[in-house]
N, C-alpha and C. Protein backbone atom coordinates (compact mmCIF):
# COMPACT_ATOMS: atom_id res chain seq x y z
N UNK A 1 18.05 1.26 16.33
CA UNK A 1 17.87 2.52 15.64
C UNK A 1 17.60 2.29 14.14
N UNK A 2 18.02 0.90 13.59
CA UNK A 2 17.84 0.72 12.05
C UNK A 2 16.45 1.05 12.01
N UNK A 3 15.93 -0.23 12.74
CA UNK A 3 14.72 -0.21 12.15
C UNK A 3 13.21 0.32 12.85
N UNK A 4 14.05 1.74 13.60
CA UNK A 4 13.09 2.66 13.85
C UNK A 4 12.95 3.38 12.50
N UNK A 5 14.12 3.50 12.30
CA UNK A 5 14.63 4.70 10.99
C UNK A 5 13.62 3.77 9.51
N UNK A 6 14.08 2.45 9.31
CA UNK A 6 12.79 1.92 8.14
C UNK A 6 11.17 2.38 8.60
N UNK A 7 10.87 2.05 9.68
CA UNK A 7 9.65 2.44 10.08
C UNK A 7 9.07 3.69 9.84
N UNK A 8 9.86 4.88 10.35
CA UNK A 8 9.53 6.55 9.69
C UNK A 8 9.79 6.10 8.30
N UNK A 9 10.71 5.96 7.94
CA UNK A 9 10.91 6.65 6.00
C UNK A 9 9.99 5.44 5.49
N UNK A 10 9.49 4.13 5.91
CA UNK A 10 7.86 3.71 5.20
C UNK A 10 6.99 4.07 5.21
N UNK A 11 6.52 4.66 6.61
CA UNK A 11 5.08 5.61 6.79
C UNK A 11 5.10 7.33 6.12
N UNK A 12 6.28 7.34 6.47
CA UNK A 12 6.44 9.30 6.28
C UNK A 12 6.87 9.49 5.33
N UNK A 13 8.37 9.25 4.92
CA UNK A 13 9.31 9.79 3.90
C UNK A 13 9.22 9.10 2.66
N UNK A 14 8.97 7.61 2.91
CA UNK A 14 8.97 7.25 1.57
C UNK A 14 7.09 6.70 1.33
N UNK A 15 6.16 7.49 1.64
CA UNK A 15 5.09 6.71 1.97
C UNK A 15 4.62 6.61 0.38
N UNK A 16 4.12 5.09 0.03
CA UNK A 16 3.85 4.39 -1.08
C UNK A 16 2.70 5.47 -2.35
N UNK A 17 1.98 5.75 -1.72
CA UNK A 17 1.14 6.98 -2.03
C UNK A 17 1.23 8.15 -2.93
N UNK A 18 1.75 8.84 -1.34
CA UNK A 18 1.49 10.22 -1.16
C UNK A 18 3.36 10.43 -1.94
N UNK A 19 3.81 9.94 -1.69
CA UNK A 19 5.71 10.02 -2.15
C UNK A 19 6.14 9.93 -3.45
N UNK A 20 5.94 8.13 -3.55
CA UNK A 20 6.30 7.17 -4.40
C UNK A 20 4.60 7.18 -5.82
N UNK A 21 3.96 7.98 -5.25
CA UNK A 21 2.80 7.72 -6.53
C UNK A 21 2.31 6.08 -6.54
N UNK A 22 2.36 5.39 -5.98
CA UNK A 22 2.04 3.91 -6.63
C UNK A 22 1.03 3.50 -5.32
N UNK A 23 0.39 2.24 -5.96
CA UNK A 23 -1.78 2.09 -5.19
C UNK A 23 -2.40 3.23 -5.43
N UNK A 24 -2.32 4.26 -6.44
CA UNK A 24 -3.39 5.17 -6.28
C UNK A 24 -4.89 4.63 -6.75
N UNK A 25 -4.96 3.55 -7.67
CA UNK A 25 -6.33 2.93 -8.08
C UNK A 25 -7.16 2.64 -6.87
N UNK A 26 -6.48 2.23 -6.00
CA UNK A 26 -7.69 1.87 -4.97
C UNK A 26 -7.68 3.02 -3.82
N UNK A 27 -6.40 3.78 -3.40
CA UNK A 27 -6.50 5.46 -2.97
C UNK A 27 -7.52 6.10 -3.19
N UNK A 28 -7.94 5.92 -4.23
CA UNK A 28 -8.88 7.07 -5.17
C UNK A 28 -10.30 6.62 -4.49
N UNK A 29 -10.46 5.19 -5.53
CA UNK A 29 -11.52 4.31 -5.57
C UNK A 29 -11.86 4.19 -4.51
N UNK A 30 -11.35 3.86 -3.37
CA UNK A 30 -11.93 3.39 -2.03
C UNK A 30 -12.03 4.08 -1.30
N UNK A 31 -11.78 5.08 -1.17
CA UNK A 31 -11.61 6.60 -0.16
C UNK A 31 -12.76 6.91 -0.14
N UNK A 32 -14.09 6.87 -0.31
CA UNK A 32 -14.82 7.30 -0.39
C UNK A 32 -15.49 7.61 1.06
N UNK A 33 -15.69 6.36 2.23
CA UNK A 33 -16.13 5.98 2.97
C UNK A 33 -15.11 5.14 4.16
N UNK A 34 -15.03 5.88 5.52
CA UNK A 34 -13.60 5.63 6.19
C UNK A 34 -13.71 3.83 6.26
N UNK A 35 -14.85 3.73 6.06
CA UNK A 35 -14.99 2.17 6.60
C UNK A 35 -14.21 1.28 6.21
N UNK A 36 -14.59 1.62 4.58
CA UNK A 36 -13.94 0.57 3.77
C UNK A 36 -12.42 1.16 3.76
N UNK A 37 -12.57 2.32 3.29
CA UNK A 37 -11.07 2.47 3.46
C UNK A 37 -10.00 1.85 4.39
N UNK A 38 -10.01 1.89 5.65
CA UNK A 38 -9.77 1.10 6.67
C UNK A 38 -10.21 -0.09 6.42
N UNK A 39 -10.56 -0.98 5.79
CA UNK A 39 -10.52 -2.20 5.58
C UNK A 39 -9.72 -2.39 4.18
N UNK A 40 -9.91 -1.82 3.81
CA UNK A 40 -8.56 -1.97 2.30
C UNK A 40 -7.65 -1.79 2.95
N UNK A 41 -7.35 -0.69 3.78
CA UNK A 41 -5.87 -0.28 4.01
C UNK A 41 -5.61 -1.80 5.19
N UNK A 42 -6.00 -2.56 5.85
CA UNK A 42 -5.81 -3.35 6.50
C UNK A 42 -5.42 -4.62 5.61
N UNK A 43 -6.13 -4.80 4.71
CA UNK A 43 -5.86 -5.88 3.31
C UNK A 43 -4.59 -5.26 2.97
N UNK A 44 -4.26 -4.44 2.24
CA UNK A 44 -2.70 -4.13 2.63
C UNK A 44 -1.93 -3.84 2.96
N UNK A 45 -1.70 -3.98 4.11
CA UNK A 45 -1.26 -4.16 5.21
C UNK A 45 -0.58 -5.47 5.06
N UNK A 46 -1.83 -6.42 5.47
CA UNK A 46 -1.90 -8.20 5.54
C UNK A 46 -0.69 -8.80 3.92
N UNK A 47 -1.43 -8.47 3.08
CA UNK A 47 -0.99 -8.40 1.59
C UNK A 47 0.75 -8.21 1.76
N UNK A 48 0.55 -6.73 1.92
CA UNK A 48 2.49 -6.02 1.65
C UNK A 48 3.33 -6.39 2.53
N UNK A 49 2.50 -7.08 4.11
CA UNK A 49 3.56 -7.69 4.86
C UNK A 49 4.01 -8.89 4.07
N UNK A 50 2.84 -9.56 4.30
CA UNK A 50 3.31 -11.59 3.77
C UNK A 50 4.18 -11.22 2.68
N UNK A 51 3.80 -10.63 1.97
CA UNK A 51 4.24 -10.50 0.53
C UNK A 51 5.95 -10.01 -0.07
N UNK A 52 6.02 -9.44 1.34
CA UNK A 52 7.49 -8.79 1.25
C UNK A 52 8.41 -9.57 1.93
N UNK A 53 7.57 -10.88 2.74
CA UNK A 53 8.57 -11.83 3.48
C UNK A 53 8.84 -12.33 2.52
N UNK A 54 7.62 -13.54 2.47
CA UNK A 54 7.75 -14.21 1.26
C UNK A 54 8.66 -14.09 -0.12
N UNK A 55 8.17 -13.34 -0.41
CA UNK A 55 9.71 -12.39 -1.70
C UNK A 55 10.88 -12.42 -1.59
N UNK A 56 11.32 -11.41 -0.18
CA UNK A 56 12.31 -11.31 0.07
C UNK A 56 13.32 -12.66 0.02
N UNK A 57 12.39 -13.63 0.87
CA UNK A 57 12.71 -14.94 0.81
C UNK A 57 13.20 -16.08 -0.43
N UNK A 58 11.85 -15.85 -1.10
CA UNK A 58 11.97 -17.12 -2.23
C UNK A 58 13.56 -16.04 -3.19
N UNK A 59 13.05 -14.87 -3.18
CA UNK A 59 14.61 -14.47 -4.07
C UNK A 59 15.68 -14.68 -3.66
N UNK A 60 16.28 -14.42 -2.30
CA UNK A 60 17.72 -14.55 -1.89
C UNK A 60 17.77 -16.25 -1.49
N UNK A 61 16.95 -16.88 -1.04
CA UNK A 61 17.14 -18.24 -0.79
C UNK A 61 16.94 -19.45 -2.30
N UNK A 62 16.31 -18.57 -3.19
CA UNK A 62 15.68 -20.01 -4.35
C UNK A 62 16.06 -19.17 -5.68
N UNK A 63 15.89 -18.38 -5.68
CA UNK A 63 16.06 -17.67 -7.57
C UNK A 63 17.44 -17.37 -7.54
N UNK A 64 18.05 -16.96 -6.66
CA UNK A 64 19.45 -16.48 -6.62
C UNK A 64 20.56 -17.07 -6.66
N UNK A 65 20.21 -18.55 -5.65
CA UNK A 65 20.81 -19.64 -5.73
C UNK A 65 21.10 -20.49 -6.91
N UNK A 66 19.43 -20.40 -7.79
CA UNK A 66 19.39 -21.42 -8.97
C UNK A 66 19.77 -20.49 -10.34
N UNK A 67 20.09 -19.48 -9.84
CA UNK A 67 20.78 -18.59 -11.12
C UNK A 67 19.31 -17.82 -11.71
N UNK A 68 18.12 -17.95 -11.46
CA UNK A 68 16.99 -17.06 -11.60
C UNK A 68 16.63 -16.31 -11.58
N UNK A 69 18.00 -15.11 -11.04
CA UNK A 69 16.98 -13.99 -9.99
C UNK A 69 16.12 -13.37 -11.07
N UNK A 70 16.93 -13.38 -12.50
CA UNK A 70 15.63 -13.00 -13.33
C UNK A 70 14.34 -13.05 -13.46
N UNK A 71 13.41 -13.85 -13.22
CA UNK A 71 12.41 -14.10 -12.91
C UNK A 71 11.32 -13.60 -11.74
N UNK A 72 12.23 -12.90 -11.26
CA UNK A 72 11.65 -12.15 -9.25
C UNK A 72 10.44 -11.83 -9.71
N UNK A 73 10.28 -10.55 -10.87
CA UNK A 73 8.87 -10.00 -11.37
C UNK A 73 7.58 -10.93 -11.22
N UNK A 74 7.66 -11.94 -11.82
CA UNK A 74 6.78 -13.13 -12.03
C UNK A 74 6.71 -13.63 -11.17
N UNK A 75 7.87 -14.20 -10.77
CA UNK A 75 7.37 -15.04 -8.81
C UNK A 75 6.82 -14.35 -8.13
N UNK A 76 7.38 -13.03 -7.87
CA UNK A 76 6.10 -11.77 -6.99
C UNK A 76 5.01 -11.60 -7.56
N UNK A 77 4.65 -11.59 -8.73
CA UNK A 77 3.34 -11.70 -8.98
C UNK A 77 2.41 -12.76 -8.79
N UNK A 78 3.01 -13.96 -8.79
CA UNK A 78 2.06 -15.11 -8.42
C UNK A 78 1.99 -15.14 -7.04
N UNK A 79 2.89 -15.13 -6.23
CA UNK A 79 3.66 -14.60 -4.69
C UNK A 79 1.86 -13.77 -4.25
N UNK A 80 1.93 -12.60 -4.66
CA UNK A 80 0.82 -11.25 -4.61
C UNK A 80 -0.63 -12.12 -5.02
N UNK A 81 -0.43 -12.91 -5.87
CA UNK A 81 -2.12 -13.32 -6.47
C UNK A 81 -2.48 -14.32 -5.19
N UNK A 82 -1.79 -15.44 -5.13
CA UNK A 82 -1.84 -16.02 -3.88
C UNK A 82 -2.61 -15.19 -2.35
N UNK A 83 -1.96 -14.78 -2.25
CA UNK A 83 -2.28 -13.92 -1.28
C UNK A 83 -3.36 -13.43 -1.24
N UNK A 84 -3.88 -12.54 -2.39
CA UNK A 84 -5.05 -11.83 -2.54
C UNK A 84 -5.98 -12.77 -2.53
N UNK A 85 -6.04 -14.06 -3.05
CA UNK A 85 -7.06 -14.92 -3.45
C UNK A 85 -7.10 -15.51 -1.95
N UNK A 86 -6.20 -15.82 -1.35
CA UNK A 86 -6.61 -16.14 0.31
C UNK A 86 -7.37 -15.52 1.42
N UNK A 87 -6.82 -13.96 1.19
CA UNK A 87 -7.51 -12.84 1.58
C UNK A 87 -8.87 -12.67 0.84
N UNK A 88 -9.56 -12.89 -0.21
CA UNK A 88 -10.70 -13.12 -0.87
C UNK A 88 -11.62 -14.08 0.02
N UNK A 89 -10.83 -15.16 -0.20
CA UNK A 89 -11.56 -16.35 0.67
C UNK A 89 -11.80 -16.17 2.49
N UNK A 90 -10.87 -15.62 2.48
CA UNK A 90 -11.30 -15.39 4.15
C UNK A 90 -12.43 -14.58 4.51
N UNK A 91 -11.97 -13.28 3.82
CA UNK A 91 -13.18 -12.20 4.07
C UNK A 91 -14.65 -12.46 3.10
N UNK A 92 -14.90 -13.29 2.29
CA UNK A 92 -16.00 -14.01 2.08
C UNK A 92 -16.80 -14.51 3.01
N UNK A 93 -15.78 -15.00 3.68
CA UNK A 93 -16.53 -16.11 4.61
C UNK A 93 -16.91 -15.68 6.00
N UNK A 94 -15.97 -14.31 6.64
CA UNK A 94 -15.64 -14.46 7.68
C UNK A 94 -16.26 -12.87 8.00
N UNK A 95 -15.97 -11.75 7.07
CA UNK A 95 -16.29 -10.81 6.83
C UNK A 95 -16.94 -9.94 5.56
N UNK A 96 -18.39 -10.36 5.75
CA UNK A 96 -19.16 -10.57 3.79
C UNK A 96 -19.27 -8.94 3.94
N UNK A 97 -19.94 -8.26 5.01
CA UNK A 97 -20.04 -7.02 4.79
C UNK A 97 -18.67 -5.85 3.92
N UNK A 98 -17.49 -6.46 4.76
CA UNK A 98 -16.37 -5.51 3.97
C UNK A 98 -15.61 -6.14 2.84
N UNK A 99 -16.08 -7.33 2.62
CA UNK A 99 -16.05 -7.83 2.01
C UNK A 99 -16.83 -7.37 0.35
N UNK A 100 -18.11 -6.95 0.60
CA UNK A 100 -18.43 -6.04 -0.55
C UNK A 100 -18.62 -4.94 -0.44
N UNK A 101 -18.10 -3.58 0.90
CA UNK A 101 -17.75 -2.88 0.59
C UNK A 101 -16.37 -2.35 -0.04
N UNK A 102 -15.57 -3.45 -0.36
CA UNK A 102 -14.41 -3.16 -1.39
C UNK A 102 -14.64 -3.28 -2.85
N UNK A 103 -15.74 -4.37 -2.75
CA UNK A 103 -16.28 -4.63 -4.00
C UNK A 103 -15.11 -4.75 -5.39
N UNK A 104 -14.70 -4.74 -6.05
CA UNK A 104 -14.01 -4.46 -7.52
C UNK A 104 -12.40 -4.37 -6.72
N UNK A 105 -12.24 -3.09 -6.04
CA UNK A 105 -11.35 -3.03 -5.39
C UNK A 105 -10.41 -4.35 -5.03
N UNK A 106 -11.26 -4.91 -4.20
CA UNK A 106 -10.22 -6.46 -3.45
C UNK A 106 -9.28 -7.43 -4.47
N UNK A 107 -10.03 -7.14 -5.64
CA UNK A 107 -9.19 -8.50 -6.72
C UNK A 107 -7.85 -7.36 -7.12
N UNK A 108 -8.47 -6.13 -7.05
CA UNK A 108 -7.56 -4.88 -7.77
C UNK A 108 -6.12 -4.87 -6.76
N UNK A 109 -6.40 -5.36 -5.35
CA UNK A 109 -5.02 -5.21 -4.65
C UNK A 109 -3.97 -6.66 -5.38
N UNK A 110 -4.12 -7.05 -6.08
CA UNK A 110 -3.10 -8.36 -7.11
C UNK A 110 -2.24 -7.69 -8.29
N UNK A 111 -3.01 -6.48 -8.65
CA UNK A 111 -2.27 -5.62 -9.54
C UNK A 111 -2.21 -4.42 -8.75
N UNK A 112 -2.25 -3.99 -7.06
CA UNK A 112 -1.72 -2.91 -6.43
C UNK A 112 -0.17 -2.77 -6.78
N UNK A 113 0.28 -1.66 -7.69
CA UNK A 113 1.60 -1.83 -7.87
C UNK A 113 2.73 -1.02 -6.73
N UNK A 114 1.75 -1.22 -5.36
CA UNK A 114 2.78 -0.64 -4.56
C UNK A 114 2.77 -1.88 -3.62
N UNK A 115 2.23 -3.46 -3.77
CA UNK A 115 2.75 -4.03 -3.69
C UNK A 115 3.61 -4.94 -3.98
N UNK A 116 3.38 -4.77 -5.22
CA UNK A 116 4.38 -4.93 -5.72
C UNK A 116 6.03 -4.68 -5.86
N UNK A 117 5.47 -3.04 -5.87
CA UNK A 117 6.63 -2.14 -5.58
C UNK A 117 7.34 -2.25 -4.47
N UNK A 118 6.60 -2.51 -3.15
CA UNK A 118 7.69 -3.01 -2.13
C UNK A 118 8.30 -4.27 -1.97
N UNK A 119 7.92 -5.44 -2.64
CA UNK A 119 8.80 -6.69 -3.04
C UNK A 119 10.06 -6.27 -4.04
N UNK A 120 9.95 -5.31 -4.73
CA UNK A 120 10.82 -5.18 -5.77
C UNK A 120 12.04 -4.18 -4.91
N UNK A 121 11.46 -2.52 -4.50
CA UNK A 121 12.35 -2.44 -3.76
C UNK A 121 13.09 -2.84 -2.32
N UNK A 122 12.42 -3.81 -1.87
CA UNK A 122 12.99 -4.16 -0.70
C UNK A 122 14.69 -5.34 -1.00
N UNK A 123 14.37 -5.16 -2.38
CA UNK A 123 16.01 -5.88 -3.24
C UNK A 123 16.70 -4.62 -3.05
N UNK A 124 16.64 -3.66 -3.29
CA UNK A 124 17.79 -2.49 -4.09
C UNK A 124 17.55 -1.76 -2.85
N UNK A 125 16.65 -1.63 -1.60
CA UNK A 125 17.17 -0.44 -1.01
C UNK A 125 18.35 -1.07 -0.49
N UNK A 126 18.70 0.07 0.12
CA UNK A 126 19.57 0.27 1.24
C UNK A 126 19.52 -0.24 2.75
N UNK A 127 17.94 0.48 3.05
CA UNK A 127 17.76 0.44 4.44
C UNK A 127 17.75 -1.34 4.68
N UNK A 128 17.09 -1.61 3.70
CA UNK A 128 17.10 -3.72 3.72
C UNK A 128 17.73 -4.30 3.99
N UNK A 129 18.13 -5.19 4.69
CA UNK A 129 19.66 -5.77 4.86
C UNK A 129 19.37 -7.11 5.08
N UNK A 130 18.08 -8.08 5.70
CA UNK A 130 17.73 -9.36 5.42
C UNK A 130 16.05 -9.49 5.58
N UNK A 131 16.03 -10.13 6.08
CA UNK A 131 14.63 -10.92 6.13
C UNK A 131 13.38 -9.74 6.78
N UNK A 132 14.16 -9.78 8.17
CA UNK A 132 13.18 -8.69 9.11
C UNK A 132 13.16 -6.99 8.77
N UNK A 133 14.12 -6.49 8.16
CA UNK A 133 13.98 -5.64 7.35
C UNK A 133 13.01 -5.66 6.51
N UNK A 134 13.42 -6.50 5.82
CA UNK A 134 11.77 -6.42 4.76
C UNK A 134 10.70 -6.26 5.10
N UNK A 135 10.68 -7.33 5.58
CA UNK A 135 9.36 -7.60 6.41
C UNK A 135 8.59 -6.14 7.12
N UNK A 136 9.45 -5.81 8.41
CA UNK A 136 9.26 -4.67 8.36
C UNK A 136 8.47 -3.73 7.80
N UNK A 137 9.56 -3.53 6.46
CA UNK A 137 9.55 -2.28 5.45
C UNK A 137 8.41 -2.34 4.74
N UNK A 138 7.89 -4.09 4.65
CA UNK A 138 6.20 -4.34 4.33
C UNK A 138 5.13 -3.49 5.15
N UNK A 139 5.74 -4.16 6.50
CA UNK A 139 4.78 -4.04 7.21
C UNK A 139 4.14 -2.82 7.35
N UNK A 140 5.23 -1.36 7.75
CA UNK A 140 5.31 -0.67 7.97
C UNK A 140 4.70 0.71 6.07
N UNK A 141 4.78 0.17 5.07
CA UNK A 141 4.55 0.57 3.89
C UNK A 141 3.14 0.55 3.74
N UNK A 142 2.93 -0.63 4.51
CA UNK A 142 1.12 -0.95 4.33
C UNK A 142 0.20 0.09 5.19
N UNK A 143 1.19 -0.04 6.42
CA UNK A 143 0.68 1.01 7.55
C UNK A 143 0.38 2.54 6.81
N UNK A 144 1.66 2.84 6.51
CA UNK A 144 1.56 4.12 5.55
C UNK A 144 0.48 4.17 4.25
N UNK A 145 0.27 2.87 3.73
CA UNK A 145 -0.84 3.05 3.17
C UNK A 145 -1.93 3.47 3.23
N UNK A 146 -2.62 2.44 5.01
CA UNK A 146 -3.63 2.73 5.16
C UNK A 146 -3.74 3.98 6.13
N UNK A 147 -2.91 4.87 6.72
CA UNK A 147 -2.76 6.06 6.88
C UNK A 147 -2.99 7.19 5.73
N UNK A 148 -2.36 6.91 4.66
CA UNK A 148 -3.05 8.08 3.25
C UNK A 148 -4.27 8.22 2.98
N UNK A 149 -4.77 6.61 3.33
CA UNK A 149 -6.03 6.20 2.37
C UNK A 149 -7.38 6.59 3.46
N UNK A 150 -7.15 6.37 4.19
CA UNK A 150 -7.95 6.83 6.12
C UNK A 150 -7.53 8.52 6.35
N UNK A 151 -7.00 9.04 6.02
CA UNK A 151 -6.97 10.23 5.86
C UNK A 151 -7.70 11.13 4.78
N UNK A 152 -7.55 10.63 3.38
CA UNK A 152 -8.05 11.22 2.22
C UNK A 152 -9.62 10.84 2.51
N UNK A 153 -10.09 9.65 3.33
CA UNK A 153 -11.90 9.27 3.22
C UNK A 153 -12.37 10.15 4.16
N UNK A 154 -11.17 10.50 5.40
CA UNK A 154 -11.71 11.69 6.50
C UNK A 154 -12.11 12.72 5.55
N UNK A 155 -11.33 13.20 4.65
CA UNK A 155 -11.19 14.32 4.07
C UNK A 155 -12.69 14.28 2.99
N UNK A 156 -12.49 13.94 2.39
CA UNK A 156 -13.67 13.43 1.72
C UNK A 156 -15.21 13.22 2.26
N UNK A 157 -14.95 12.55 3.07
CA UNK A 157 -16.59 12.78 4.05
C UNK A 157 -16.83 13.68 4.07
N UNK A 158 -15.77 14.77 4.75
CA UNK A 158 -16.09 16.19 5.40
C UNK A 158 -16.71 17.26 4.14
N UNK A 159 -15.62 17.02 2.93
CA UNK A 159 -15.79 17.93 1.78
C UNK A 159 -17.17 17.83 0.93
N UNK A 160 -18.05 15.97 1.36
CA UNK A 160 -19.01 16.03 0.71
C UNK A 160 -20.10 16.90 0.77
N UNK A 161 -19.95 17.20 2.31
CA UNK A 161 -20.60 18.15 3.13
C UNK A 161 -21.03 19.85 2.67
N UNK A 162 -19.94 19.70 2.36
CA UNK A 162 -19.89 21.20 1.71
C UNK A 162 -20.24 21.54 0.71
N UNK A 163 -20.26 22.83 0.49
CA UNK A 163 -21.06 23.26 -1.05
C UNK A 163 -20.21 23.55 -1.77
N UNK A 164 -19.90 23.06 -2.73
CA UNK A 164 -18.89 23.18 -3.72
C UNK A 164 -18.89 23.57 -5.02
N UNK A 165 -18.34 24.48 -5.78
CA UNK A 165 -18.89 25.01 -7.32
C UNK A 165 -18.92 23.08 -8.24
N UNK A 166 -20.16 23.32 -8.78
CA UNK A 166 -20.26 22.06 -9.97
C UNK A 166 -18.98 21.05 -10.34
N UNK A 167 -17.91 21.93 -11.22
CA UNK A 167 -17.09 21.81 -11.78
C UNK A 167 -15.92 20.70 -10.74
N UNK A 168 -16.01 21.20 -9.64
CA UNK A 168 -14.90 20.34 -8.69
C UNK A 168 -15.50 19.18 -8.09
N UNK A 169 -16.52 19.28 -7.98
CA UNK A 169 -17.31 17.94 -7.17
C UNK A 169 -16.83 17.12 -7.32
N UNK A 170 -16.74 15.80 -6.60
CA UNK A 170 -16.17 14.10 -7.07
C UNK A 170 -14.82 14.50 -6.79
N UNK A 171 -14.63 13.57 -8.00
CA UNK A 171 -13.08 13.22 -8.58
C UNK A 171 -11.84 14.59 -8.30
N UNK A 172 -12.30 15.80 -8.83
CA UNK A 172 -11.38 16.75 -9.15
C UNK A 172 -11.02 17.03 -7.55
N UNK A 173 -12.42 17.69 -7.08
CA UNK A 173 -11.74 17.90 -5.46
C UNK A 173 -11.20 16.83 -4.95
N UNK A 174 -11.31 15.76 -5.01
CA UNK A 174 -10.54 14.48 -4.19
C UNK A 174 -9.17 14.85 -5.15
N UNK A 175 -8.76 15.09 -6.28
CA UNK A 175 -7.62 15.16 -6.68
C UNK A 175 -6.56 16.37 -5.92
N UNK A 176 -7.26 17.68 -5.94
CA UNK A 176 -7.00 18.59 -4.83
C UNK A 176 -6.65 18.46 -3.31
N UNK A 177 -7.69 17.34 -3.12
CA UNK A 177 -7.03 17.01 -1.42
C UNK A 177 -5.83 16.23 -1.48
N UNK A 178 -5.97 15.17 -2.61
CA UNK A 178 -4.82 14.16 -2.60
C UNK A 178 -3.68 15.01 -2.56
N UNK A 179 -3.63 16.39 -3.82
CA UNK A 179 -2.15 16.70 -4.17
C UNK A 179 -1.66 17.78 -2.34
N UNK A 180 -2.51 18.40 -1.83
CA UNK A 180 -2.51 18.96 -0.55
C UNK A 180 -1.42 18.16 0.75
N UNK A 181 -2.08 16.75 0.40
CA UNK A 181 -1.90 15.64 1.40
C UNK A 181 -0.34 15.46 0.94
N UNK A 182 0.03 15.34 -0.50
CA UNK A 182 1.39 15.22 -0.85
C UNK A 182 2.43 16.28 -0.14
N UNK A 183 1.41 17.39 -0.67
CA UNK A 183 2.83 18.35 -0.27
C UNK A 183 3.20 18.42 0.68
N UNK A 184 1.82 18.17 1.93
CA UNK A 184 2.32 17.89 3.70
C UNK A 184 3.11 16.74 3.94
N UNK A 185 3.18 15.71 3.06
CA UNK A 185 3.88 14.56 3.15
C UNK A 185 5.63 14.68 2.53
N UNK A 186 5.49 16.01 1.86
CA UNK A 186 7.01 16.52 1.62
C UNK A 186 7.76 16.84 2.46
N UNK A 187 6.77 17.37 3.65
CA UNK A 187 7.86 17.96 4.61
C UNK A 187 9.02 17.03 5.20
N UNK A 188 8.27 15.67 5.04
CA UNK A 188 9.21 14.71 5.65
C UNK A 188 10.06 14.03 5.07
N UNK A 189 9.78 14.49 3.81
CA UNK A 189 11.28 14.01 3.26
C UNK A 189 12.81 14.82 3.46
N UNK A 190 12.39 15.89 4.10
CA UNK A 190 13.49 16.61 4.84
C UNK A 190 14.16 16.59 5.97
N UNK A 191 13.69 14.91 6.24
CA UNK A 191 14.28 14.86 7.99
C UNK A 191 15.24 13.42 7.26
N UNK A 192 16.74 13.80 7.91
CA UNK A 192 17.84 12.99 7.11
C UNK A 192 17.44 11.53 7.80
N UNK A 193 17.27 10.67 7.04
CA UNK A 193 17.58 9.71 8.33
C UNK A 193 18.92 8.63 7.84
């Protein structure tokens, strides 16, 4: 039951996004087109899992031990660059098409600060309690990611469609759907878990 309960409050209640405000640079940026979107949201995915083992790890087993934990910020950040630069190299090679439909985006998930953000809180929550928790709470954060971000490009396709006064076009109406998407994403912060 734990870690059904991490699974809802990563995707739903606490979703990185739509909740917590944090990855909106590439939310925004990449939403444009479900494709890519779904391929970003899969990059972090890949990204916020490894990234939250890894972490979880090198802090309670190596910084904590050697009297470091100060340092977590910085090790997760090199922790996160790693990663991204592997994920660079793969989808270069392996996948060139989505590969530049992320374009700018892909280097931008190294300073995604909601992956960040889930290495950092997967120390202080609660629901965390060791390794597979985290992990998890990665896994499952990324999911919720690419659920916001695959939702807002649905949304977006559809709205390009339409005729819209000048003034809202682009950016503003995508800001309108985003804040919409929040408030439906409030409802679930009302289910106790």
């Amino acid at each position: 039951m734990h870690y059904l309960t991490i699974i809802i409050a990563a995707v739903f209640v606490n979703n990185f996004v739509l909740v917590q405000f944090l990855g909106i640079c590439p939310f925004l940026g990449v939403s444009k087109k479900t494709e890519s979107a779904f391929g970003m949201g899969v990059a972090v995915v890949f990204v916020m899992t490894v990234a939250s083992l890894v972490a979880y790890c090198l802090y309670v087993y190596v910084l904590l031990p050697l009297g470091i934990g100060y340092l977590k910020t910085i090790v997760f950040i090199f922790v996160i660059a790693g990663l991204v630069q592997i994920l660079e190299m793969v989808l270069k090679k392996f996948a060139i098409g989505l590969y530049r439909s992320m374009g700018v985006y892909l280097p931008l998930i190294t300073t995604n600060c909601a992956i960040l953000g889930v290495a950092e809180l997967n120390l202080t929550s609660t629901m965390v309690t060791g390794v597979l928790s985290a992990t998890l709470n990665g896994l499952f954060s990324g999911i919720g990611f690419t659920l916001a971000i695959v939702l807002l490009s649905g949304i977006r396709e559809k709205v390009d469609k339409l005729q819209i006064a000048k003034p809202l076009k682009g950016f503003p109406i995508t800001m309108i759907c985003a804040c919409f998407m929040a408030m439906a994403f409030y409802i679930f912060s009302t289910i106790s878990l």
